[in-house]
N, C-alpha and C. Protein backbone atom coordinates (compact mmCIF):
# COMPACT_ATOMS: atom_id res chain seq x y z
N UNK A 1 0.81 -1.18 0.00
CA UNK A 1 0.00 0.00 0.00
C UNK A 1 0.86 1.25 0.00
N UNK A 2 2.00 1.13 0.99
CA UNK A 2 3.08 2.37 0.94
C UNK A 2 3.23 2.30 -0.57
N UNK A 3 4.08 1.83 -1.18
CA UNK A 3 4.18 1.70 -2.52
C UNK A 3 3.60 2.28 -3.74
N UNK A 4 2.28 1.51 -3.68
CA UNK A 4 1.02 2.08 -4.34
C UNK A 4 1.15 3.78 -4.05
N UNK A 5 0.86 4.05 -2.82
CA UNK A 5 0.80 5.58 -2.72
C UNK A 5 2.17 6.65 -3.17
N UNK A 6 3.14 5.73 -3.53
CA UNK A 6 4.44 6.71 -3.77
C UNK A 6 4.14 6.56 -5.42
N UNK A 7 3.90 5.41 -5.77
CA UNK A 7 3.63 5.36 -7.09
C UNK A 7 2.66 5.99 -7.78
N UNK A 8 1.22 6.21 -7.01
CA UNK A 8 -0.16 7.21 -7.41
C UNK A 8 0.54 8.55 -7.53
N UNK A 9 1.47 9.12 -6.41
CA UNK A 9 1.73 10.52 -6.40
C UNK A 9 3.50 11.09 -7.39
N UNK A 10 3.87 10.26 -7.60
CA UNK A 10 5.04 10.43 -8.49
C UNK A 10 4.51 11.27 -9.33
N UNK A 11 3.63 10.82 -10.70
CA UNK A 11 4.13 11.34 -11.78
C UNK A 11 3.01 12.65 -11.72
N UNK A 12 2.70 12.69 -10.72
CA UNK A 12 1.82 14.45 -10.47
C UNK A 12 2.32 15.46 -9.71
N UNK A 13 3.19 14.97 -9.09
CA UNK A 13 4.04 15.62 -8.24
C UNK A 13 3.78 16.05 -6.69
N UNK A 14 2.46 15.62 -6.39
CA UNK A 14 1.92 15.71 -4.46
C UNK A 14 2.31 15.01 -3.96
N UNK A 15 2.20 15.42 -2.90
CA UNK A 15 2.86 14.69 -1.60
C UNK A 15 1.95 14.25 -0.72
N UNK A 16 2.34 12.52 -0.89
CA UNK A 16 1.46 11.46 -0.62
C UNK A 16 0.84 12.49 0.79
N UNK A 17 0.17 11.60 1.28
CA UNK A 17 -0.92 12.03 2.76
C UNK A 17 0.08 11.26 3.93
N UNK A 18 0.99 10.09 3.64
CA UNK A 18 1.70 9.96 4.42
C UNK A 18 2.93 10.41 4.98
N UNK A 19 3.46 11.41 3.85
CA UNK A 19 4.58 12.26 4.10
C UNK A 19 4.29 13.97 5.09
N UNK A 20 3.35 13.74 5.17
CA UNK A 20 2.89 15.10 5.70
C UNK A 20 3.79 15.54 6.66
N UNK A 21 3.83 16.36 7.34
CA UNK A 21 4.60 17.56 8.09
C UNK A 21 3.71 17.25 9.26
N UNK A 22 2.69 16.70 10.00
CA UNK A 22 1.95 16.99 11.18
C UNK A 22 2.68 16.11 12.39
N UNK A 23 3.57 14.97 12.10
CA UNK A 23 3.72 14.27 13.31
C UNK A 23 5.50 14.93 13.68
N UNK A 24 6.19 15.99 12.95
CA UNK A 24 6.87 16.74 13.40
C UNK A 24 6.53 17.66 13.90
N UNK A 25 5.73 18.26 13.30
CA UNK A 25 4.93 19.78 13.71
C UNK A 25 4.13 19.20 15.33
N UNK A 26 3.91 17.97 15.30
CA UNK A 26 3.39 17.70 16.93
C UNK A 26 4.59 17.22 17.71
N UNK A 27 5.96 17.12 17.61
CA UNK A 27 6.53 16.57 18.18
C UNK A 27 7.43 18.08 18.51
N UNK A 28 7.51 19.40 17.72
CA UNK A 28 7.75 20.49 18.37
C UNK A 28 6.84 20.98 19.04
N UNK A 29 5.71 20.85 19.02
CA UNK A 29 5.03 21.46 20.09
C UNK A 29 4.80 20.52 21.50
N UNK A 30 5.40 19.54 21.41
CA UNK A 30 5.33 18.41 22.90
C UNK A 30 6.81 19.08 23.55
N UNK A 31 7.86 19.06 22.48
CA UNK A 31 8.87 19.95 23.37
C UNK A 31 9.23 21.16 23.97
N UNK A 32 7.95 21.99 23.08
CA UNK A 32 7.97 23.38 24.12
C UNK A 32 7.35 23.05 25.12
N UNK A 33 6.29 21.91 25.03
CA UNK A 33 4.81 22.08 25.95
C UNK A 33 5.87 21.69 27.59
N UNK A 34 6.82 20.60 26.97
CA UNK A 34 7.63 19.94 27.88
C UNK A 34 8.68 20.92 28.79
N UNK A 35 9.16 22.15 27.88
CA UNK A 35 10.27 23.16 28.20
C UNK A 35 9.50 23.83 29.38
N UNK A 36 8.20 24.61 29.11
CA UNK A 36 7.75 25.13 29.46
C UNK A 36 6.69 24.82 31.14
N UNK A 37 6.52 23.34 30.36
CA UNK A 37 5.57 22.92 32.51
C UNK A 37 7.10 22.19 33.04
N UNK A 38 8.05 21.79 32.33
CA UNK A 38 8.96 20.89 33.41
C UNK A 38 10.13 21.63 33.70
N UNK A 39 10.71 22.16 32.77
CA UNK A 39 12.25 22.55 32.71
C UNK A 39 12.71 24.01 32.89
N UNK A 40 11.89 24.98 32.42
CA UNK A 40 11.93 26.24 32.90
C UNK A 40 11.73 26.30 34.56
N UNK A 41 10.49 25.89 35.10
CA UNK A 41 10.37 26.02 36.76
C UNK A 41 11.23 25.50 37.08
N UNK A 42 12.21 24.21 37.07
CA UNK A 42 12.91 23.24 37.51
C UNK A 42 14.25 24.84 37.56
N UNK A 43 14.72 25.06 36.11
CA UNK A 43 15.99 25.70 36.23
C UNK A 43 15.61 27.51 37.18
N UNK A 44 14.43 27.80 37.43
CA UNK A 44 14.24 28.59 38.04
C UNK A 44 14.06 28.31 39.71
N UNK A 45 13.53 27.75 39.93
CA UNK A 45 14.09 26.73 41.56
C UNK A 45 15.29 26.50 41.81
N UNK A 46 16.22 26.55 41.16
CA UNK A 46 17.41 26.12 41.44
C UNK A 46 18.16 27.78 41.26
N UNK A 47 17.86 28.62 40.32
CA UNK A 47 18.59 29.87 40.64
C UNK A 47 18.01 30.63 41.98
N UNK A 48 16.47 30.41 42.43
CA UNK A 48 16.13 31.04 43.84
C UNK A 48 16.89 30.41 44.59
N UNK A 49 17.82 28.99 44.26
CA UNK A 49 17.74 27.85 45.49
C UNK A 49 19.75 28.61 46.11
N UNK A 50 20.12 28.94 44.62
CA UNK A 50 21.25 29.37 44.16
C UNK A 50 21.71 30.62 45.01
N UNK A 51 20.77 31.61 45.01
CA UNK A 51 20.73 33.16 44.91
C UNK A 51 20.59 32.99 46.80
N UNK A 52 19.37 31.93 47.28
CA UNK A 52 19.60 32.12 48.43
C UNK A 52 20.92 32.11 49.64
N UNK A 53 21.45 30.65 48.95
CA UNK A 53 22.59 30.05 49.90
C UNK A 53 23.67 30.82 49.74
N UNK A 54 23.51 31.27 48.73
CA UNK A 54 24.70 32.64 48.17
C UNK A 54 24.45 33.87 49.72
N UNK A 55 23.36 34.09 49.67
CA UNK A 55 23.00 35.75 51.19
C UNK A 55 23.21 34.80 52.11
N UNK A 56 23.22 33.84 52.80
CA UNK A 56 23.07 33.22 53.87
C UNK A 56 23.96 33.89 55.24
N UNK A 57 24.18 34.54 56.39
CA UNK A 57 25.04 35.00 56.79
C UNK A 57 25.00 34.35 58.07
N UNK A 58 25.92 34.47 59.05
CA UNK A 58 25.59 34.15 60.18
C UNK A 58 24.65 34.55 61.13
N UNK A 59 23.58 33.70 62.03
CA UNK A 59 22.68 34.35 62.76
C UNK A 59 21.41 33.91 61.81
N UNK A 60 21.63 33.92 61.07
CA UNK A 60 20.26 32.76 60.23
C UNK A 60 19.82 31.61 60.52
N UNK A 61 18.18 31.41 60.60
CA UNK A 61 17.80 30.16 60.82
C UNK A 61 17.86 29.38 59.25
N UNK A 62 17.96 28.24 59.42
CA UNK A 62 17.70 27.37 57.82
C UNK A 62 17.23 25.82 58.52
N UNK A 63 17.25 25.10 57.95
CA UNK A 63 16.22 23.88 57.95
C UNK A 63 17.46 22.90 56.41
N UNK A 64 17.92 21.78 57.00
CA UNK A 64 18.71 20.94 55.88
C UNK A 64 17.58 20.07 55.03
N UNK A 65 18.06 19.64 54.36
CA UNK A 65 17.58 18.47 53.65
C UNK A 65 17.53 17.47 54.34
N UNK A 66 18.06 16.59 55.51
CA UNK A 66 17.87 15.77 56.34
C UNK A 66 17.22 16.33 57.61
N UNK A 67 16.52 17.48 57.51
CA UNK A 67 15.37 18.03 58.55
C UNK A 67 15.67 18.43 59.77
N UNK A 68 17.36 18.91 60.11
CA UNK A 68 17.42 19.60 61.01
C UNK A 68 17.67 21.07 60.77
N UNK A 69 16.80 21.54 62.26
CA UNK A 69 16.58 22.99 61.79
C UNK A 69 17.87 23.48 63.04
N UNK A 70 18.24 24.73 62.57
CA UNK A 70 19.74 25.29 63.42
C UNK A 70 19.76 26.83 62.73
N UNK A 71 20.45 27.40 63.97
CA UNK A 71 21.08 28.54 63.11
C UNK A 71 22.97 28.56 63.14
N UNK A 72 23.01 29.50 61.99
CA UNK A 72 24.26 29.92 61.71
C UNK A 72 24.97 30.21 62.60
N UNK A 73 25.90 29.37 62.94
CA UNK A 73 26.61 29.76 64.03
C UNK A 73 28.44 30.63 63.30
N UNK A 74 28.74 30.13 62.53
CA UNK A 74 29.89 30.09 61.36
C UNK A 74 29.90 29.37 60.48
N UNK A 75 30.63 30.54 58.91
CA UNK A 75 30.60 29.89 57.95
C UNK A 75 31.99 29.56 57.73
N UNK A 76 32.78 29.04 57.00
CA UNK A 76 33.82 28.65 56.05
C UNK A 76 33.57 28.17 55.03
N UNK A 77 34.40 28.92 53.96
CA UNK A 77 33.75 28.60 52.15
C UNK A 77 32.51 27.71 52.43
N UNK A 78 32.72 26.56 52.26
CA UNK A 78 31.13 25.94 51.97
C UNK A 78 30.67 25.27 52.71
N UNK A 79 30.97 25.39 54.23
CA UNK A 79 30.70 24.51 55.80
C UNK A 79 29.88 25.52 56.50
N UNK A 80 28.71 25.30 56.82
CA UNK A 80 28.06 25.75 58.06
C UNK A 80 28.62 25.43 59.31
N UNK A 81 28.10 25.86 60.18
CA UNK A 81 28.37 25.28 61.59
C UNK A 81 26.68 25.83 61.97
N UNK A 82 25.87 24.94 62.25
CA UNK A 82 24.74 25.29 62.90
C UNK A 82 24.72 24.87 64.07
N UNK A 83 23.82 25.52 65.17
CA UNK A 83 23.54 25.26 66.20
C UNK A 83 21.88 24.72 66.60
N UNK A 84 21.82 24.00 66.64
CA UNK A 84 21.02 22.93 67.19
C UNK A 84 20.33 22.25 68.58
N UNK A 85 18.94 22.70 68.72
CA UNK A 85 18.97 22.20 70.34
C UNK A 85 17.85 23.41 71.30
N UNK A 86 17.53 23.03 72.03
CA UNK A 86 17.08 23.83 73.24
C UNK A 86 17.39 24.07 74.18
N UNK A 87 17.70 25.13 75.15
CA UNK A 87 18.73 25.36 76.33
C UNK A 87 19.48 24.73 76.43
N UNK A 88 19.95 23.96 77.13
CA UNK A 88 21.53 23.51 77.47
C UNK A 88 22.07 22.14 77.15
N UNK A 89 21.01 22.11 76.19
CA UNK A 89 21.15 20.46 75.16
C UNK A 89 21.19 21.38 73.83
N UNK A 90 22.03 22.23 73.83
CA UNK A 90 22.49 22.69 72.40
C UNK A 90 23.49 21.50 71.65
N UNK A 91 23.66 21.34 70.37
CA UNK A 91 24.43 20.73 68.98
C UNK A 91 24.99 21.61 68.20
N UNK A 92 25.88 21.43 67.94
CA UNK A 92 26.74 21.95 67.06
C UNK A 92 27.39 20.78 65.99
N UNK A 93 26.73 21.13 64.74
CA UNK A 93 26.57 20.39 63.23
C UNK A 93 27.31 20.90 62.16
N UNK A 94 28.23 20.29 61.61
CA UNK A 94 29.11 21.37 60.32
C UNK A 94 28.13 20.72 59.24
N UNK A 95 27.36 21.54 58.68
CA UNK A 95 26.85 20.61 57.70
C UNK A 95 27.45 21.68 56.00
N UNK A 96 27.65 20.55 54.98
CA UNK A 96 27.53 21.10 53.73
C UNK A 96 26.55 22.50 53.21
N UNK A 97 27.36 23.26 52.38
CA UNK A 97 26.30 24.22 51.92
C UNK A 97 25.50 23.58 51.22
N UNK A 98 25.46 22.95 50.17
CA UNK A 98 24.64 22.40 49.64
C UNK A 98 23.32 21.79 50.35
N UNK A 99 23.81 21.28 51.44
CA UNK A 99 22.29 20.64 52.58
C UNK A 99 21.81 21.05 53.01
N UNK A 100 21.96 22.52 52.90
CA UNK A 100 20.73 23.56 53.68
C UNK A 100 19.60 23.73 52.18
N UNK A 101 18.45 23.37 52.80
CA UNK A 101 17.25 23.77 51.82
C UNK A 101 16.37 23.97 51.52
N UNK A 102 15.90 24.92 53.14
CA UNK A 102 15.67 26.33 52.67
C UNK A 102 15.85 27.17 53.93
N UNK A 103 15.40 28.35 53.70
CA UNK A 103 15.77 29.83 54.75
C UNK A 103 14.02 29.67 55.49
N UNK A 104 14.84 29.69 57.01
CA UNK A 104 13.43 29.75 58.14
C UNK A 104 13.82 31.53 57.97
N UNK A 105 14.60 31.85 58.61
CA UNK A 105 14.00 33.57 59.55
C UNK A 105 15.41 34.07 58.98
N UNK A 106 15.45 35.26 59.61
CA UNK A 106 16.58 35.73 59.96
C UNK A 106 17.25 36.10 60.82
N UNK A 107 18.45 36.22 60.81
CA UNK A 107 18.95 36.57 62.13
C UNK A 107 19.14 37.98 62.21
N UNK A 108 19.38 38.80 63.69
CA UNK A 108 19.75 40.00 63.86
C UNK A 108 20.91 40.13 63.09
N UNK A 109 20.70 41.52 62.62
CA UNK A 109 21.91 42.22 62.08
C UNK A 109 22.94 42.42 62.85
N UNK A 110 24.32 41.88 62.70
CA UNK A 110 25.57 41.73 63.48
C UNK A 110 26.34 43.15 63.38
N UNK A 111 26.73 44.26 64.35
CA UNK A 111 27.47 45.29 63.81
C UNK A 111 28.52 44.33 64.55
N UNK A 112 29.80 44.78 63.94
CA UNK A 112 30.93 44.02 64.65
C UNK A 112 32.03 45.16 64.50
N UNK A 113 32.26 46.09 65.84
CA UNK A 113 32.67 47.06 65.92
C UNK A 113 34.13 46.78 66.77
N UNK A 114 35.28 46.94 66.09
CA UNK A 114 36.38 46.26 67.10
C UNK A 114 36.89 47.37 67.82
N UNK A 115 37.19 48.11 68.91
CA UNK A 115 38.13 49.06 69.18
C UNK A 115 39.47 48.06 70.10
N UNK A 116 40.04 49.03 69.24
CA UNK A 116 41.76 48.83 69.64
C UNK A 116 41.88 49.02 70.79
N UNK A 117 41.43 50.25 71.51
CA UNK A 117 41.66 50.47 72.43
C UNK A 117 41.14 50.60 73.66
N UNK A 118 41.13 49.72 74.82
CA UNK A 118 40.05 49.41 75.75
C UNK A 118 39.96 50.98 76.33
N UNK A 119 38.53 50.68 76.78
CA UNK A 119 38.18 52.16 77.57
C UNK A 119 38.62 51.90 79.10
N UNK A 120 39.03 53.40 79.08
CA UNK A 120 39.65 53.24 80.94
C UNK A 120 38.75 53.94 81.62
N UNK A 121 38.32 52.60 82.89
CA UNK A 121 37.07 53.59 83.70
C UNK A 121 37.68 53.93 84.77
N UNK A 122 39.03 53.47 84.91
CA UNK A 122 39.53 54.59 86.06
C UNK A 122 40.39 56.02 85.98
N UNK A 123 39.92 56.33 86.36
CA UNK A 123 40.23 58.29 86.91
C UNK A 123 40.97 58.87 87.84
C-alpha cells in the first residue's frame, strides 16, 4: 500500500498524505509544551535555590535536607556550623552548603565594631 501511494503521487508531483509535516509539527510542540511545565520552573528553583545560599550569613535560621533545623553559628567557604537544640542540650553540626534547603528567619543584624583600644574607667 506504501508503494502504491508513492507510485499514485510520483508522476503528479503531491505529496502522498503519508509524508505530511503533522507528526513533526506535533513533536515540536510536545517539546515546548515539555520546556515550558517541566524545565523552565525546575531551572528557576534552582537559581532562587542558588541566589539564596549565596545571602546566607551568620545568625540565620535554615532547615537541611535531612530536617534539622539550626542557626548559623559560622561559615567557612562551603561549611556551616549550625547550632542545634534547646537550652543547654544545644548541637553543634558542620553541615555542607549544599544541605541547607531552605531559609526559616533571619537573624539580627551583626554590627561588629572592634576598638583597639580598651576604655579606661579609672580616673
Amino acid at each position: 500500500m506504501f508503494i502504491t501511494a508513492f507510485a499514485q503521487g510520483a508522476g503528479t508531483g503531491e505529496v502522498p498524505a503519508t509524508m505530511s509535516f503533522a507528526p513533526i509539527i506535533m513533536m515540536v510542540i510536545m517539546l515546548v509544551v515539555f520546556y515550558f511545565i517541566l524545565i523552565r520552573p525546575q531551572k528557576k528553583k534552582e537559581k532562587e535555590l542558588k541566589n539564596m545560599l549565596a545571602a546566607l550569613k551568620v545568625g540565620d535560621e535554615v532547615a537541611t535536607i535531612g530536617g534539622i533545623h539550626g542557626k548559623i553559628t559560622r561559615i567557612k567557604d562551603d561549611l556551616f556550623v549550625l547550632e542545634s537544640g534547646i537550652g543547654v542540650t544545644k548541637s553543634y553540626i558542620t553541615v555542607d552548603r549544599s544541605a541547607v534547603s531552605r531559609f526559616l528567619k533571619r537573624g539580627p543584624e551583626v554590627l561588629e565594631e572592634i576598638d583597639d583600644e580598651p576604655e579606661n574607667t579609672e580616673e
